[in-house]
C-alpha atoms as a PDB file:
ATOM      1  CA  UNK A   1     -25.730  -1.308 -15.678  1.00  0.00           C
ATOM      2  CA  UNK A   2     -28.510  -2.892 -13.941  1.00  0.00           C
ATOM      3  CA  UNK A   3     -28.262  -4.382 -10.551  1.00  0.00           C
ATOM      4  CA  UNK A   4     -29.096  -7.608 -11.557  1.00  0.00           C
ATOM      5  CA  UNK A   5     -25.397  -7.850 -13.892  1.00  0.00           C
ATOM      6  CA  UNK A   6     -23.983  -6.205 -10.674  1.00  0.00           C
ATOM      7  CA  UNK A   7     -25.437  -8.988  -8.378  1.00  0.00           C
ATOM      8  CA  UNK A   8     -24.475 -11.423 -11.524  1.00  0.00           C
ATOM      9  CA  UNK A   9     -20.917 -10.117 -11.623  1.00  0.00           C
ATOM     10  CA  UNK A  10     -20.504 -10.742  -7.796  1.00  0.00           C
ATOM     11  CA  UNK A  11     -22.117 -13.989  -7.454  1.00  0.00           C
ATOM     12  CA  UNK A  12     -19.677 -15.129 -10.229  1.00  0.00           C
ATOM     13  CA  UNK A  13     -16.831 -13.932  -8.100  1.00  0.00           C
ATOM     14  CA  UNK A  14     -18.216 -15.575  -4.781  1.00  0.00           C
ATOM     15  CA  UNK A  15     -19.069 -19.031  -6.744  1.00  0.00           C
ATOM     16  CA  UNK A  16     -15.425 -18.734  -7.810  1.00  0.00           C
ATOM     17  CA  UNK A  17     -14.102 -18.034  -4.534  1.00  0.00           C
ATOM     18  CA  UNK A  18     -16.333 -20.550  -2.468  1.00  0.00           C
ATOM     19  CA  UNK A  19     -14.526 -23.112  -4.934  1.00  0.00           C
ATOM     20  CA  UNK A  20     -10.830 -21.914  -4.078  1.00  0.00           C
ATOM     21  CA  UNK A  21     -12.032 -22.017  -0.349  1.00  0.00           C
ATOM     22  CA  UNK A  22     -13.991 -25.671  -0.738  1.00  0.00           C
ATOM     23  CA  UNK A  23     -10.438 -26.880  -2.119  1.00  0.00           C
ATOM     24  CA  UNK A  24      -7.725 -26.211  -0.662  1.00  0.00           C
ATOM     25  CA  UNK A  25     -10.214 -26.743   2.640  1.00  0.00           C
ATOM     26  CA  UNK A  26     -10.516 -30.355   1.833  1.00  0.00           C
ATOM     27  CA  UNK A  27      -6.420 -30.491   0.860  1.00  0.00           C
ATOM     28  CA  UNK A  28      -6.290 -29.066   4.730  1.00  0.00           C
ATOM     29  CA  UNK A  29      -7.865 -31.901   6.676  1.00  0.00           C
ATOM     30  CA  UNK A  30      -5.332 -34.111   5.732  1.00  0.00           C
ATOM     31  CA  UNK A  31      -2.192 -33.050   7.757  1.00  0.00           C
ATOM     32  CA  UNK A  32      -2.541 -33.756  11.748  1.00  0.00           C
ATOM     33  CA  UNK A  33      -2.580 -30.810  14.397  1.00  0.00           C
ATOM     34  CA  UNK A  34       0.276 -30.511  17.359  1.00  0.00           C
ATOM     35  CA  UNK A  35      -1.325 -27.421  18.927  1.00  0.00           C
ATOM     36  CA  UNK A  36      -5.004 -25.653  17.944  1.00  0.00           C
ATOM     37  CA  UNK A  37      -6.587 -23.052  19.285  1.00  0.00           C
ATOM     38  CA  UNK A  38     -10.254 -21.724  19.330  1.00  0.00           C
ATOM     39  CA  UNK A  39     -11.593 -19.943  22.547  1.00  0.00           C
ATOM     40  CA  UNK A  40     -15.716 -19.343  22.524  1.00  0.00           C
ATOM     41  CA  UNK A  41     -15.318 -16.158  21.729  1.00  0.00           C
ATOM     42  CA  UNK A  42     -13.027 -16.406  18.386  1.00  0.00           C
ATOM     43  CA  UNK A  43     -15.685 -19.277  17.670  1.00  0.00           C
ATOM     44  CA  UNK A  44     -18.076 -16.545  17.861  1.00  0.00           C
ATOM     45  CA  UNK A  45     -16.630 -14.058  16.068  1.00  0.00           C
ATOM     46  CA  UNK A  46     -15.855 -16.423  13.238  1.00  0.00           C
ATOM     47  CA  UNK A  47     -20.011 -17.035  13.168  1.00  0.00           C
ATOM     48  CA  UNK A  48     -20.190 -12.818  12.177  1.00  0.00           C
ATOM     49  CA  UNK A  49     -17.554 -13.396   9.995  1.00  0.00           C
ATOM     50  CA  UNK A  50     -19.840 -15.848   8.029  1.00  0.00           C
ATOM     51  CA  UNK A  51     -22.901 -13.604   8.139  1.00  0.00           C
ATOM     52  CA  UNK A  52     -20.473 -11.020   7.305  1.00  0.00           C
ATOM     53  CA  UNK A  53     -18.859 -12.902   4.065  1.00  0.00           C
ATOM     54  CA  UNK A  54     -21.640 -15.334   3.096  1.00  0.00           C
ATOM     55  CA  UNK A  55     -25.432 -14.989   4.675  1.00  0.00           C
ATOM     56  CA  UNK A  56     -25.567 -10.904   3.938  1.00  0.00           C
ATOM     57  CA  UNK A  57     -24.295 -10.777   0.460  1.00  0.00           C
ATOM     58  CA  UNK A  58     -26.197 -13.889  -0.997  1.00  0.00           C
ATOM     59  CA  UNK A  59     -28.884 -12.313   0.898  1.00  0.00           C
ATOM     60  CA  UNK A  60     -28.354  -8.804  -1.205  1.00  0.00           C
ATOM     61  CA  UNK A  61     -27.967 -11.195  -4.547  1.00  0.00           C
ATOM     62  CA  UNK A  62     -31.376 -13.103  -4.237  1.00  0.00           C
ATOM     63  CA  UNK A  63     -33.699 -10.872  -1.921  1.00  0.00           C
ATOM     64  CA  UNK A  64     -35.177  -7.721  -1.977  1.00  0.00           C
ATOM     65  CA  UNK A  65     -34.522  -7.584   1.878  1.00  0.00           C
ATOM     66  CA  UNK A  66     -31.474  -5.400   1.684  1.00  0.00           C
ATOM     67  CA  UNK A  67     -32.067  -3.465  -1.635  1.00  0.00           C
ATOM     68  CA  UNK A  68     -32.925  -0.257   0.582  1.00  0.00           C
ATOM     69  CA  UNK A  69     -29.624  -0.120   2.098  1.00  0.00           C
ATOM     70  CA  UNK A  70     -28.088   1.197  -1.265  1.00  0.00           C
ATOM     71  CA  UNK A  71     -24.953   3.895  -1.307  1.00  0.00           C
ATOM     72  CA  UNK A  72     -25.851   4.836  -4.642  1.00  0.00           C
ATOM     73  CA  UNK A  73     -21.976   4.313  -5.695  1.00  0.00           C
ATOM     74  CA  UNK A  74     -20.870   5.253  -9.272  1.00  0.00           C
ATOM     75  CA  UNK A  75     -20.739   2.277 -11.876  1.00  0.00           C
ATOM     76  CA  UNK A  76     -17.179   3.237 -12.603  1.00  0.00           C
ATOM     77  CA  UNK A  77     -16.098   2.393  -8.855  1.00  0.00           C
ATOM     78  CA  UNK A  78     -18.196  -0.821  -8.680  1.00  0.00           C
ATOM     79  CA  UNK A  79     -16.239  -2.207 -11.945  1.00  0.00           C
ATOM     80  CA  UNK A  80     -13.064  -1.159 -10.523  1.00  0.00           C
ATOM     81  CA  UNK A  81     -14.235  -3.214  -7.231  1.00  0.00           C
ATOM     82  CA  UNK A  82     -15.415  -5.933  -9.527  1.00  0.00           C
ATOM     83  CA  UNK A  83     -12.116  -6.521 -10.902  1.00  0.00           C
ATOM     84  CA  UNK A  84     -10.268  -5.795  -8.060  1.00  0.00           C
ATOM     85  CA  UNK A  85     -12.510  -8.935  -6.721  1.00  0.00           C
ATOM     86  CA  UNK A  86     -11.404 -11.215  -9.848  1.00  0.00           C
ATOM     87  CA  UNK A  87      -7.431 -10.075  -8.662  1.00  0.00           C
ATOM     88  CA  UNK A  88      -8.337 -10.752  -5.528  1.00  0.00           C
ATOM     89  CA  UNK A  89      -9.859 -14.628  -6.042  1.00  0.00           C
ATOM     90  CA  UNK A  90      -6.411 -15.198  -8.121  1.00  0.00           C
ATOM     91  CA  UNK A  91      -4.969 -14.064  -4.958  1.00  0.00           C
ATOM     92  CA  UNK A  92      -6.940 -16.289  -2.543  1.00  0.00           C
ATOM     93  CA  UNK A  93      -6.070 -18.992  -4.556  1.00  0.00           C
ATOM     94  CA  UNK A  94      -2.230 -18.238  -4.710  1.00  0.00           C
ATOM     95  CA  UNK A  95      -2.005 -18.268  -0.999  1.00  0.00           C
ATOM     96  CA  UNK A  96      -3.559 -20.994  -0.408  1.00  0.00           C
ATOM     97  CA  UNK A  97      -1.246 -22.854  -3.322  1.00  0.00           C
ATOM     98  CA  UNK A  98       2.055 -21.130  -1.796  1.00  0.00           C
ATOM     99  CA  UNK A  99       1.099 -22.668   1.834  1.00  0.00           C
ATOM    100  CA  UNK A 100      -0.006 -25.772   1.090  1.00  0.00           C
ATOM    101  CA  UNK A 101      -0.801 -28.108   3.921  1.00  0.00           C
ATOM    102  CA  UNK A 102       0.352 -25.615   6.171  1.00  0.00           C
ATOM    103  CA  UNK A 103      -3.322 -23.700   5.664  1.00  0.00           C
ATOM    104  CA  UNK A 104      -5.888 -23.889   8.225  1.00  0.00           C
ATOM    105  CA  UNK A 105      -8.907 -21.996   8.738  1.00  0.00           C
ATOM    106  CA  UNK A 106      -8.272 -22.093  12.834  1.00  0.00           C
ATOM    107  CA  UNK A 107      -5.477 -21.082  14.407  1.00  0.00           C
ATOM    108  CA  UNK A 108      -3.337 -24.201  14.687  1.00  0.00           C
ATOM    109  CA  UNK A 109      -0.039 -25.772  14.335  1.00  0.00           C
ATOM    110  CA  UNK A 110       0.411 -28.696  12.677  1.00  0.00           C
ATOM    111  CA  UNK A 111       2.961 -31.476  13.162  1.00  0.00           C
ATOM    112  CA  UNK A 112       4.876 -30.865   9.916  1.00  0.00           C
ATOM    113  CA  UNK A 113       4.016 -27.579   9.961  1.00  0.00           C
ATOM    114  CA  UNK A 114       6.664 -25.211   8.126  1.00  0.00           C
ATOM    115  CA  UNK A 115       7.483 -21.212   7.764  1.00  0.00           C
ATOM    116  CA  UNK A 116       6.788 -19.982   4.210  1.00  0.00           C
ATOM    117  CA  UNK A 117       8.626 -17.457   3.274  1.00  0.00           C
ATOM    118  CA  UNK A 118       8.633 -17.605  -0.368  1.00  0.00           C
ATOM    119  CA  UNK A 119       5.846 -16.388  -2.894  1.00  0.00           C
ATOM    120  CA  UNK A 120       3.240 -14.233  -2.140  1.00  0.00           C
ATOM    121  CA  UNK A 121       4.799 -14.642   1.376  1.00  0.00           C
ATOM    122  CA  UNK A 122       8.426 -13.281   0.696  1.00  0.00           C
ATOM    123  CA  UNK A 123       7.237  -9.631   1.915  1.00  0.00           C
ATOM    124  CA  UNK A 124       4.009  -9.829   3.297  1.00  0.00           C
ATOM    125  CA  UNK A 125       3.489 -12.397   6.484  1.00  0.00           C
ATOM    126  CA  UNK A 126      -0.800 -12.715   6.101  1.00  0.00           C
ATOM    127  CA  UNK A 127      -1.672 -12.256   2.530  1.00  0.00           C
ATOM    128  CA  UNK A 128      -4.781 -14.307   3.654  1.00  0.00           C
ATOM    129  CA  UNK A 129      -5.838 -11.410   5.795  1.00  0.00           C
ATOM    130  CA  UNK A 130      -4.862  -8.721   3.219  1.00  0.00           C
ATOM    131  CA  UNK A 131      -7.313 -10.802   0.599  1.00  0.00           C
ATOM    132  CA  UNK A 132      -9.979 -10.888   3.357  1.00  0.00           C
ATOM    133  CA  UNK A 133      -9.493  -7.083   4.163  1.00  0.00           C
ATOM    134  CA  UNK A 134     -10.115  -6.583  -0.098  1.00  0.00           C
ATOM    135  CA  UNK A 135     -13.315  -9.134   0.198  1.00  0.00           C
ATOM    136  CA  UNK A 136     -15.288  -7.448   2.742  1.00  0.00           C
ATOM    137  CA  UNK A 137     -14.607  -4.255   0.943  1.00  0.00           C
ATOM    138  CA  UNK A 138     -15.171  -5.274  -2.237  1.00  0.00           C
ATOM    139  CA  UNK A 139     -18.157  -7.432  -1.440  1.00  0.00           C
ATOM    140  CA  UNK A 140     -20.298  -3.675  -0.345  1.00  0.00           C
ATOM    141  CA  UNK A 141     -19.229  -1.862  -2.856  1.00  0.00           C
ATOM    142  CA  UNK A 142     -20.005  -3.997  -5.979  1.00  0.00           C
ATOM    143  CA  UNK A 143     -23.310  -5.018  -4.430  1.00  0.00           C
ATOM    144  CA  UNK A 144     -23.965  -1.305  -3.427  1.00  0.00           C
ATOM    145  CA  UNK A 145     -24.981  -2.051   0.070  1.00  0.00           C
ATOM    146  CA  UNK A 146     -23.532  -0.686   3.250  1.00  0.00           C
ATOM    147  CA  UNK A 147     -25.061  -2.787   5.517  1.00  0.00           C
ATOM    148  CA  UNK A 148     -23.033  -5.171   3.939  1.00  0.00           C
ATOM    149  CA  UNK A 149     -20.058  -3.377   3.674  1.00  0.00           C
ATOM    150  CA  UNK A 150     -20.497  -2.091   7.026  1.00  0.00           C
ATOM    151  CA  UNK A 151     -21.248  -5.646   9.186  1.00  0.00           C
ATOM    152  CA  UNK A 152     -18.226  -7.128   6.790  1.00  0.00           C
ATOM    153  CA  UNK A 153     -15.846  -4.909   8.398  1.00  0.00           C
ATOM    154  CA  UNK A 154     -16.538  -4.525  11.376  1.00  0.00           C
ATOM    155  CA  UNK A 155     -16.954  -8.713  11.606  1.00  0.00           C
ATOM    156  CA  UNK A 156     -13.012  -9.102  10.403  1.00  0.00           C
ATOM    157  CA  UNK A 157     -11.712  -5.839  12.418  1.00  0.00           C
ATOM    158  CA  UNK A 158     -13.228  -8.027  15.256  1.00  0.00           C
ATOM    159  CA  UNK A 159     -11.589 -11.186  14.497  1.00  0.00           C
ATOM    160  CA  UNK A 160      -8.766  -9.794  12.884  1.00  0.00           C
ATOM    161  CA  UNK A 161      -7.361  -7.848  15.900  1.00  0.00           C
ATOM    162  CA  UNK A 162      -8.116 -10.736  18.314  1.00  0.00           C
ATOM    163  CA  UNK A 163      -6.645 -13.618  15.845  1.00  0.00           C
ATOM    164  CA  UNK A 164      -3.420 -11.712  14.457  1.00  0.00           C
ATOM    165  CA  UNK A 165      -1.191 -11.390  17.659  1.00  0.00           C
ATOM    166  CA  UNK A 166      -2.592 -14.912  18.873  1.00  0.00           C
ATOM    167  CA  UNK A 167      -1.091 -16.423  15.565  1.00  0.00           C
ATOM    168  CA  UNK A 168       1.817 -14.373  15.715  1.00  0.00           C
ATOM    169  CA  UNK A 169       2.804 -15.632  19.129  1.00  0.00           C
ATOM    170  CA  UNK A 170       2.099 -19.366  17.907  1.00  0.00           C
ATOM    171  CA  UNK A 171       4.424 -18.990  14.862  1.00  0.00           C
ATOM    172  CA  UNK A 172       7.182 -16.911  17.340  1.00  0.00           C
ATOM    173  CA  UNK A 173       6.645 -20.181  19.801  1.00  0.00           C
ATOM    174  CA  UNK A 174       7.179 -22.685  16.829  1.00  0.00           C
ATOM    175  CA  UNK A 175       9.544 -20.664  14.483  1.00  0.00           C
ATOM    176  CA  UNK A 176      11.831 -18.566  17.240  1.00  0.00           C
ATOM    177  CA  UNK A 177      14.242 -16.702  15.669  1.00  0.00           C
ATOM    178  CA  UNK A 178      13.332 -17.728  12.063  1.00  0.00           C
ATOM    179  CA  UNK A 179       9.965 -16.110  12.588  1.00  0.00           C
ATOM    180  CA  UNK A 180      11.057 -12.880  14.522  1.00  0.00           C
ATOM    181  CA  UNK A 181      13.845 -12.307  11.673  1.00  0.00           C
ATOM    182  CA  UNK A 182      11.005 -12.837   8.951  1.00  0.00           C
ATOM    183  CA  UNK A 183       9.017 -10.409  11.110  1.00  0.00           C
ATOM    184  CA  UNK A 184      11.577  -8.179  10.336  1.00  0.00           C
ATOM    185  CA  UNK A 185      11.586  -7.964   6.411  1.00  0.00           C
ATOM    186  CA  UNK A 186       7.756  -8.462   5.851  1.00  0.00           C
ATOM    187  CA  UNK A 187       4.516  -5.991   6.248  1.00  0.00           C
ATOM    188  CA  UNK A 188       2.055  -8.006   8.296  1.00  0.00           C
ATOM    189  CA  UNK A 189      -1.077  -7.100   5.978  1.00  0.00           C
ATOM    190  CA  UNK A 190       0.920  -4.547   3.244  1.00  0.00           C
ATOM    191  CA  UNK A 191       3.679  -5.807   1.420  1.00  0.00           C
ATOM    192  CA  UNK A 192       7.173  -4.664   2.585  1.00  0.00           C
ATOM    193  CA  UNK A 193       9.056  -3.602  -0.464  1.00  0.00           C
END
């Protein structure tokens, strides 16, 4: 295939996933916060996280800027990528539906906040982060560019390994017992089975 159906295939996937996002964002707003949190430097790591997931990969769909950072992967592993990506968006989209107004895209308690434990989150405490972990994969190998693949990852390992035991300790602060328990029969990022 040609790269413009690649580029074609992914923009698809990120229009599709921008709307998920742009949805259940808007749903968010509504409930009221009893504790957020959102030092500098997560603020600045969530700025790489948007080159990272948005700026580099449209950049790789409509420029030439980026073409000569190509891996020269096989079609066959791009399509598997590519509809990994369309699993993946379903995914996004089930989280977000299975926590409701609980979502947020800081870390933040709000003042109805509840623990779910059911749906995608009945063995696996951050599917969110999983689907993230799959998007900046994904996202570099269907566009067949390592510089984005590369500055993905290493944008979410940042935040990711600063945000997770921050959120963890919110949720233990909140939840107590009910949240150490659930630690207990759930994989944080991989499903427990």
């Amino acid at each position: 295939m040609t790269e413009d159906i690649w580029k074609l295939g992914f923009f698809a996937l990120f229009v599709v996933w921008f709307l998920v996002r742009a949805y259940y964002g808007r749903k968010a707003k509504a409930g009221r916060s009893d504790h957020k949190v959102r030092p500098v430097f997560e603020s600045c790591l969530v700025g790489l996280n948007f080159i990272g997931m948005m700026i580099l990969p449209l950049a790789a769909v409509f420029t030439p800027w980026l073409d000569s950072f190509s891996m020269n992967i096989p079609d066959q592993v791009r399509l598997l990528f590519l509809v990994i990506g369309f699993f993946n968006v379903w995914l996004f989209a089930r989280i977000h539906a299975d926590l409701g107004k609980n979502w947020s895209p800081v870390l933040e308690i709000k003042q109805d906040h509840t623990l779910v434990k059911s749906g995608i989150y009945k063995r696996i405490r951050h599917p969110m982060y999983a689907h993230i972990w799959l998007w900046v994969i994904g996202q570099g190998i269907i566009l067949d560019n390592w510089l984005v693949l590369v500055f993905g990852v290493a944008a979410w390992s940042l935040l990711y390994y600063l945000r997770v035991p921050k959120e963890e300790e919110m949720l233990i602060t909140k939840f107590g017992d009910e949240y150490r328990e659930y630690m207990k029969t759930t994989g944080r990022v991989i499903p427990k089975i």
